[in-house]
N, C-alpha and C. Protein backbone atom coordinates (compact mmCIF):
# COMPACT_ATOMS: atom_id res chain seq x y z
N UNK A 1 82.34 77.89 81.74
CA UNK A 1 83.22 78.99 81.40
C UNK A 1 83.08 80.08 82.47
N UNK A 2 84.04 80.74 83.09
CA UNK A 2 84.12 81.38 83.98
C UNK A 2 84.41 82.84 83.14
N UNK A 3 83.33 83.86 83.15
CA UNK A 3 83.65 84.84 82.59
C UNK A 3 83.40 86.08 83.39
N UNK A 4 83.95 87.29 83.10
CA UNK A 4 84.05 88.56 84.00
C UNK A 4 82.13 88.82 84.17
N UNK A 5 81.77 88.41 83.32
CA UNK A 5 80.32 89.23 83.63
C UNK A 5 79.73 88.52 84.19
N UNK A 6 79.67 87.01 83.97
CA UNK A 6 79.46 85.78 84.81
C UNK A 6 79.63 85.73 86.92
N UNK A 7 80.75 86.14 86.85
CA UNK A 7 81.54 86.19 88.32
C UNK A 7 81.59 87.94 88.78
N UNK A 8 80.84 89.00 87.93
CA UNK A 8 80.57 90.48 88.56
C UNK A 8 79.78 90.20 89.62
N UNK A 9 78.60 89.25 89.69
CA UNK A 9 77.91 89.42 91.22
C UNK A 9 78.59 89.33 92.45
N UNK A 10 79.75 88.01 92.01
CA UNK A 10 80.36 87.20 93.15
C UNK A 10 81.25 88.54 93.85
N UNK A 11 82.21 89.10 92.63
CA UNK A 11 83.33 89.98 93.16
C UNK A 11 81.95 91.25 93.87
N UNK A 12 80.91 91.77 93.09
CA UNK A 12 80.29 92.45 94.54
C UNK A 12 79.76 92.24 95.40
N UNK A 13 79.09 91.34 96.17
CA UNK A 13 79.41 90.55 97.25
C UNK A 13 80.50 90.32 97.96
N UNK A 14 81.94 90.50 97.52
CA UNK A 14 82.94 90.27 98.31
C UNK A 14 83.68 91.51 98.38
N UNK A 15 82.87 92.40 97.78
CA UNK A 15 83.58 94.00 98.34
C UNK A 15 83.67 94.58 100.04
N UNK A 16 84.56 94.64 100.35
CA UNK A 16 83.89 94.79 101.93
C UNK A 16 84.40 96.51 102.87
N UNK A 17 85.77 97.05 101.75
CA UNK A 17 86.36 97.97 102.02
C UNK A 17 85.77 98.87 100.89
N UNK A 18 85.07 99.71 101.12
CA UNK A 18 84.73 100.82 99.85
C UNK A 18 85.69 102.09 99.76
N UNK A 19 85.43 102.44 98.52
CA UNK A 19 86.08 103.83 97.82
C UNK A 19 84.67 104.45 97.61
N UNK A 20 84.83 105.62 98.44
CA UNK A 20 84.29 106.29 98.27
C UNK A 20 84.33 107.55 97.61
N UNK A 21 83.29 107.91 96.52
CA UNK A 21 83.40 109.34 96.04
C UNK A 21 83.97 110.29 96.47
N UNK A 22 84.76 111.57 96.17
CA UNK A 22 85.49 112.58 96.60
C UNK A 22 85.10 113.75 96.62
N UNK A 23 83.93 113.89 95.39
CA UNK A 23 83.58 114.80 95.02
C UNK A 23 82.87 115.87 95.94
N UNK A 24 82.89 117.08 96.25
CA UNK A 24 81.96 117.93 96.90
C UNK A 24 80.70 118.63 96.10
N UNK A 25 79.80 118.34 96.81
CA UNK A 25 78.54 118.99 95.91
C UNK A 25 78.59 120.51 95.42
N UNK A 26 78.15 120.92 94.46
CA UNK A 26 79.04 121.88 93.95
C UNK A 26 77.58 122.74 93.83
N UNK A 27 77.59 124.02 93.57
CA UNK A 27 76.31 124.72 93.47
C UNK A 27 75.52 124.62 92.20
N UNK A 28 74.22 124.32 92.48
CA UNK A 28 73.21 123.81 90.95
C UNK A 28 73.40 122.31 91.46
N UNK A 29 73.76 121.90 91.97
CA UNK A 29 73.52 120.14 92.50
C UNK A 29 72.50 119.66 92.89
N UNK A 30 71.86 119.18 92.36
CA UNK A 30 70.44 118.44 93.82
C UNK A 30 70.38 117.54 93.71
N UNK A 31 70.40 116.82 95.01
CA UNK A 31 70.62 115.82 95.39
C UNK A 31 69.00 114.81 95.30
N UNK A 32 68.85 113.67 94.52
CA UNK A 32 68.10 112.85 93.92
C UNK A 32 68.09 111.92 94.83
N UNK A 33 69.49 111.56 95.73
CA UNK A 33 69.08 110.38 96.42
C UNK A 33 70.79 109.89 97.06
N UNK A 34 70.58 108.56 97.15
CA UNK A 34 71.89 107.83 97.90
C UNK A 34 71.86 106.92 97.06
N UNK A 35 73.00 106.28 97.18
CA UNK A 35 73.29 104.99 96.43
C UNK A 35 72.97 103.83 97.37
N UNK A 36 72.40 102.56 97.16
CA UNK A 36 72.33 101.23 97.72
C UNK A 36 73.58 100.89 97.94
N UNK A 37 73.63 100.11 99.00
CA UNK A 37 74.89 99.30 99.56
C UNK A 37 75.58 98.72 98.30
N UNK A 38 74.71 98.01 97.42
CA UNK A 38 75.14 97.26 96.14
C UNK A 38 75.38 98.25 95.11
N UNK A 39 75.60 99.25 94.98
CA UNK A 39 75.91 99.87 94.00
C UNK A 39 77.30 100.77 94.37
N UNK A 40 77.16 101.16 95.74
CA UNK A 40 78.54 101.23 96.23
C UNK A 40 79.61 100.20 95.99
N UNK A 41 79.09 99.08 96.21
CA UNK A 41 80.00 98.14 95.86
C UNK A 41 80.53 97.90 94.67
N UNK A 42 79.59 98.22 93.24
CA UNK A 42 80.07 98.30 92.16
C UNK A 42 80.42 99.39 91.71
N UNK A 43 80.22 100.94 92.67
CA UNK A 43 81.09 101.85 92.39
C UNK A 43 82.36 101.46 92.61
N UNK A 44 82.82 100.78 93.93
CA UNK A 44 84.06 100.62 94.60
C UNK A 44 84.90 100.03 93.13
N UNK A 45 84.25 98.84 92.82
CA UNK A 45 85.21 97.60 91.88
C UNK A 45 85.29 98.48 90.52
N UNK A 46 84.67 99.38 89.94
CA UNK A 46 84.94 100.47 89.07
C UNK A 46 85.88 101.22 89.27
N UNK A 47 85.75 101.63 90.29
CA UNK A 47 87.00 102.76 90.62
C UNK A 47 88.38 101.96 90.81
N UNK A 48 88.41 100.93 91.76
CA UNK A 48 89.58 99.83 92.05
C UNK A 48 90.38 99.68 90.56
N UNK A 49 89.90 99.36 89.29
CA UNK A 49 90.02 98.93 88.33
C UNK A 49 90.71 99.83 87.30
N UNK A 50 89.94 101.11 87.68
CA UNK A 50 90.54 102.25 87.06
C UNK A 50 91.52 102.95 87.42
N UNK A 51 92.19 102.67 88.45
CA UNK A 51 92.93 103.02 89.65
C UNK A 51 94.21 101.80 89.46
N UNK A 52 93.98 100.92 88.84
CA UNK A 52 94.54 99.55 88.72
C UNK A 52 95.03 99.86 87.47
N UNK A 53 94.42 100.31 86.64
CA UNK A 53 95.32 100.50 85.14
C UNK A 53 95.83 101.91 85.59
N UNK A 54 95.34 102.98 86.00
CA UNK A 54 96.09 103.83 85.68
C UNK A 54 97.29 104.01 86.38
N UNK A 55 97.49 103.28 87.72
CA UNK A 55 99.03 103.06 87.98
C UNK A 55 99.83 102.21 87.25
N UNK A 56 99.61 100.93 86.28
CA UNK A 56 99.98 100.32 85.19
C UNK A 56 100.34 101.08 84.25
N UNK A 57 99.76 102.43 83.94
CA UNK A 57 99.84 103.79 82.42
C UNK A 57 101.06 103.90 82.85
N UNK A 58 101.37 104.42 84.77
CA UNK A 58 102.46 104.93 85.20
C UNK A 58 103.48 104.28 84.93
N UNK A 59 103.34 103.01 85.52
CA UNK A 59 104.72 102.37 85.71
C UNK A 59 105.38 102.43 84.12
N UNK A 60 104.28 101.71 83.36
CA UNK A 60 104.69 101.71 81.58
C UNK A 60 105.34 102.77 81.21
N UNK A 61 105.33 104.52 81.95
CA UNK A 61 105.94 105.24 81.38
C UNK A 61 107.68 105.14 81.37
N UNK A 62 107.74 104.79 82.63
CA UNK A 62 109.60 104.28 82.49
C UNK A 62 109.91 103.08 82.83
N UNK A 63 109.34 102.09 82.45
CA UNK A 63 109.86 100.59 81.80
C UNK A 63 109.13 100.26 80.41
N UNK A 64 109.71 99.11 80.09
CA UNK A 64 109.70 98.64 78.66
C UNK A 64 108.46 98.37 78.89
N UNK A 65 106.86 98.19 78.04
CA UNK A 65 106.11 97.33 78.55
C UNK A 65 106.11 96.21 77.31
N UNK A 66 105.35 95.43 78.12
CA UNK A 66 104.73 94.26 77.27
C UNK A 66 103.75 94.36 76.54
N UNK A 67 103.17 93.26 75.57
CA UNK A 67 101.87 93.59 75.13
C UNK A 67 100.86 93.15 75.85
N UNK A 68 101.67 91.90 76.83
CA UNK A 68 100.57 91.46 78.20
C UNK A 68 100.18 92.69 78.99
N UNK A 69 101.09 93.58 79.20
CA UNK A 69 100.79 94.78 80.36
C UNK A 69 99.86 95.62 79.82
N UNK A 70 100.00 95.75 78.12
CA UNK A 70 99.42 97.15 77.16
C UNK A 70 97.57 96.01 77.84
N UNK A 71 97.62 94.84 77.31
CA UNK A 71 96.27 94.18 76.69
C UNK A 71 95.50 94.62 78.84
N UNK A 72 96.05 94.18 79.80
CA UNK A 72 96.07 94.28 80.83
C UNK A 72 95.23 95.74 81.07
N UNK A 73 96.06 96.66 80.98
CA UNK A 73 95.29 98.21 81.07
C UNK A 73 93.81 98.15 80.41
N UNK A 74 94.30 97.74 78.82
CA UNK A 74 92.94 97.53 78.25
C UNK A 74 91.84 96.84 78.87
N UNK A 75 91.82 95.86 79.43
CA UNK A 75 90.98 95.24 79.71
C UNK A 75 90.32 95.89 81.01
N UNK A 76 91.49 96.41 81.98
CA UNK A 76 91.04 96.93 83.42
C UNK A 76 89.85 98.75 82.48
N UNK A 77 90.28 98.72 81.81
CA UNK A 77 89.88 100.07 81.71
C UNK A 77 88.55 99.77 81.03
N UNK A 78 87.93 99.32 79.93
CA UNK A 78 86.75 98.45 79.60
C UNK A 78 86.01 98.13 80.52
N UNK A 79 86.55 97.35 81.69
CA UNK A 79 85.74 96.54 82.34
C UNK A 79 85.70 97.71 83.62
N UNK A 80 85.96 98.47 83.82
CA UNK A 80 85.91 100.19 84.87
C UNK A 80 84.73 100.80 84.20
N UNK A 81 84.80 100.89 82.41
CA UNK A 81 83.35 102.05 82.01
C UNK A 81 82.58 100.93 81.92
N UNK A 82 82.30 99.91 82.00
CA UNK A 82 81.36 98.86 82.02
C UNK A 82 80.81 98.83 83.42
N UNK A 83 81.51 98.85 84.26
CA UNK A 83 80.75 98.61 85.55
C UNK A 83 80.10 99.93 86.07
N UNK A 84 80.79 101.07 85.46
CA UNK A 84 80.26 102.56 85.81
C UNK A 84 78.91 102.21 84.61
N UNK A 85 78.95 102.02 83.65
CA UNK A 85 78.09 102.23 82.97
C UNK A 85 76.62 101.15 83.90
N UNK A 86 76.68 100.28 84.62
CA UNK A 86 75.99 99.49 84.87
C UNK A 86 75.54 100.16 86.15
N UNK A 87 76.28 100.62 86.80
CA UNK A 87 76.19 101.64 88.57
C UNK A 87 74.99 102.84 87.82
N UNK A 88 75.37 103.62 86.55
CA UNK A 88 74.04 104.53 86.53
C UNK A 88 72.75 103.81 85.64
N UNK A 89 73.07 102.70 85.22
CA UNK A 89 71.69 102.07 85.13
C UNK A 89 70.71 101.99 86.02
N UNK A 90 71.64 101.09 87.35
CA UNK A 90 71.33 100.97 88.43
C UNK A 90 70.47 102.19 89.35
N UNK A 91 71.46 103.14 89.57
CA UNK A 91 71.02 103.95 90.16
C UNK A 91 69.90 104.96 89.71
N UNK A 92 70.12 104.68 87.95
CA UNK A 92 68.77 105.35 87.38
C UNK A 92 67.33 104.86 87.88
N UNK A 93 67.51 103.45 87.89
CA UNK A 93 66.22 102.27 88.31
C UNK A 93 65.91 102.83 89.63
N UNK A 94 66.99 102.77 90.48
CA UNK A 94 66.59 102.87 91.99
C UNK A 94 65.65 103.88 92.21
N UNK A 95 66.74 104.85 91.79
CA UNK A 95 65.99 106.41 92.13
C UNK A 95 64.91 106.89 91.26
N UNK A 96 64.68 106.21 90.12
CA UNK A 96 63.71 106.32 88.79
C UNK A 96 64.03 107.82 88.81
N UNK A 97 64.93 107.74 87.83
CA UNK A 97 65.50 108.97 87.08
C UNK A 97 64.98 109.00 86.20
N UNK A 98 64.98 108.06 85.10
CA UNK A 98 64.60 107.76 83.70
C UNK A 98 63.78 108.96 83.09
N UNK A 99 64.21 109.79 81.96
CA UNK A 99 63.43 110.71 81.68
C UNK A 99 63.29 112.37 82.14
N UNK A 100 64.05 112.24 83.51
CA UNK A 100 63.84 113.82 84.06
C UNK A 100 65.20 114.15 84.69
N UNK A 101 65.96 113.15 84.57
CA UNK A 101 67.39 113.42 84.98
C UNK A 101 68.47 114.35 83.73
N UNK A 102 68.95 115.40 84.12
CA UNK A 102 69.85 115.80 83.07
C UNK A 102 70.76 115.43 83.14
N UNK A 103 71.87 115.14 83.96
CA UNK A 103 73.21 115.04 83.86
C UNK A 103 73.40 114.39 85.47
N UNK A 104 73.87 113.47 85.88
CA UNK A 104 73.62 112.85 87.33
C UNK A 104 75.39 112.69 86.99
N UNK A 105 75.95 112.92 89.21
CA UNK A 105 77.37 112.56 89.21
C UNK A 105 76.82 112.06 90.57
N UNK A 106 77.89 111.65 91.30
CA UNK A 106 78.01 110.72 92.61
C UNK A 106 79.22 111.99 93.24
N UNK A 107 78.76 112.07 94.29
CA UNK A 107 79.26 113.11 95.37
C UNK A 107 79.44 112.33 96.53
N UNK A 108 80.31 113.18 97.68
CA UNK A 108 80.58 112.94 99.14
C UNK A 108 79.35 112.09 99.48
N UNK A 109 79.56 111.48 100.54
CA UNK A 109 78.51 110.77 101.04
C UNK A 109 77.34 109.81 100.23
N UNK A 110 78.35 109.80 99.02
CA UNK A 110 77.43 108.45 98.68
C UNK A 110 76.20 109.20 97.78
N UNK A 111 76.21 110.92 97.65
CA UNK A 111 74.89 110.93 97.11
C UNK A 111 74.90 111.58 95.82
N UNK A 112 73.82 110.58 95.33
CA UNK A 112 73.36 110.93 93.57
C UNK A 112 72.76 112.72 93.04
N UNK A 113 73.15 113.17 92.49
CA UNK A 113 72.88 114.24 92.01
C UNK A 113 72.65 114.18 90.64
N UNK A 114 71.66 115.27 90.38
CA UNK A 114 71.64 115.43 89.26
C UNK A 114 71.99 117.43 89.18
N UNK A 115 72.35 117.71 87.54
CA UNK A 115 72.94 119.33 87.57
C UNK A 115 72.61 119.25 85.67
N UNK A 116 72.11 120.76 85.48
CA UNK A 116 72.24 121.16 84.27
C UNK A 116 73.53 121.37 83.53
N UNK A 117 73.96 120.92 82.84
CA UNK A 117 75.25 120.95 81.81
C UNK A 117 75.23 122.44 81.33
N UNK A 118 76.34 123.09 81.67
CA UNK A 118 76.19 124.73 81.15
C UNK A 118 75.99 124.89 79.41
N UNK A 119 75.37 125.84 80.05
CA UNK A 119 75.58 126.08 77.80
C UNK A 119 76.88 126.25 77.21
N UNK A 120 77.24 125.59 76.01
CA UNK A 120 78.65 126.24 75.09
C UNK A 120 78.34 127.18 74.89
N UNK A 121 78.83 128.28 75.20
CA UNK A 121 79.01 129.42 74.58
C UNK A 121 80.31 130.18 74.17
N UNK A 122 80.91 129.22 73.58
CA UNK A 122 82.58 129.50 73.82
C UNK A 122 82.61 130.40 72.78
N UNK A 123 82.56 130.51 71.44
CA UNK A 123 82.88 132.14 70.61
C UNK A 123 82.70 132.80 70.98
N UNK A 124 81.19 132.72 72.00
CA UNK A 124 80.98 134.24 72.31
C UNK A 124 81.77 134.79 73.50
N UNK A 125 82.08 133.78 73.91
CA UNK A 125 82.98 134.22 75.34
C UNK A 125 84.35 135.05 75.32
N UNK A 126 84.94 134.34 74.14
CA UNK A 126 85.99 134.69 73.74
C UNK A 126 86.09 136.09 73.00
N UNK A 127 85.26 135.79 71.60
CA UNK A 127 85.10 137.11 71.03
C UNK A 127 83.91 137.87 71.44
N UNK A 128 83.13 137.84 72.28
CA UNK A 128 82.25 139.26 72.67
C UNK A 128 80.89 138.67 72.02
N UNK A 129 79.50 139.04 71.98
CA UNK A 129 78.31 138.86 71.08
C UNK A 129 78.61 139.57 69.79
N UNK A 130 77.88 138.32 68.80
CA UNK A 130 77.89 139.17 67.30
C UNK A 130 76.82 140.08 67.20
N UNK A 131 76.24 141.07 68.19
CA UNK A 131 75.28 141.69 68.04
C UNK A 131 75.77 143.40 67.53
């Protein structure tokens, strides 16, 4: 049986053009590390995928779709947070995050960051302190 999780090594191995992150490191960033060649590669086929349905969302907006096209998105989009979800496993292992990492994103150049998540403080922002 030939299955997607079965044949994920093969398709990264045959990545050879990468997508690279866009993001600019932003202030409160620190940088933890780089990504491995192989995890670029399964960033790339994540992003490809997600990039793959969401021009499919597009087109669906002005033609009829199918339920082949609807099941299609579904599947590209599943199998996009699956492989992201597997890239910060990965990159947790590499860099041994495990435990002291708060919040990690992938930036320019390939590199792993980690950043504190701001506090909610949204009532008070809005309406002033209840003090």
């Amino acid at each position: 049986m030939n299955t997607w999780f079965k044949l994920l090594p093969l398709e990264i191995q045959e990545v050879e053009a990468l997508i690279e992150p866009t993001e600019e490191i932003r202030e409160g960033d620190t940088v933890v590390g780089v990504a491995s060649d192989e995890l670029k590669k399964l960033w790339t086929l994540s992003r490809a995928a997600k990039k793959e349905a969401e021009l499919l969302q597009v087109e669906l907006k002005y033609t009829q779709a199918s339920g082949e096209e609807r099941a299609k998105i579904s599947e590209l989009m599943a199998k996009s947070r699956a492989m992201e979800m597997i890239f910060w496993i990965g990159a947790m292992d590499e860099l041994q995050l495990w435990g002291h990492a708060d919040q990690c994103a992938m930036r320019v150049g390939w590199q792993v960051v980690e950043f504190k998540q701001p506090e909610c403080r949204f009532p008070f922002q809005i309406f002033g302190s209840p003090e």
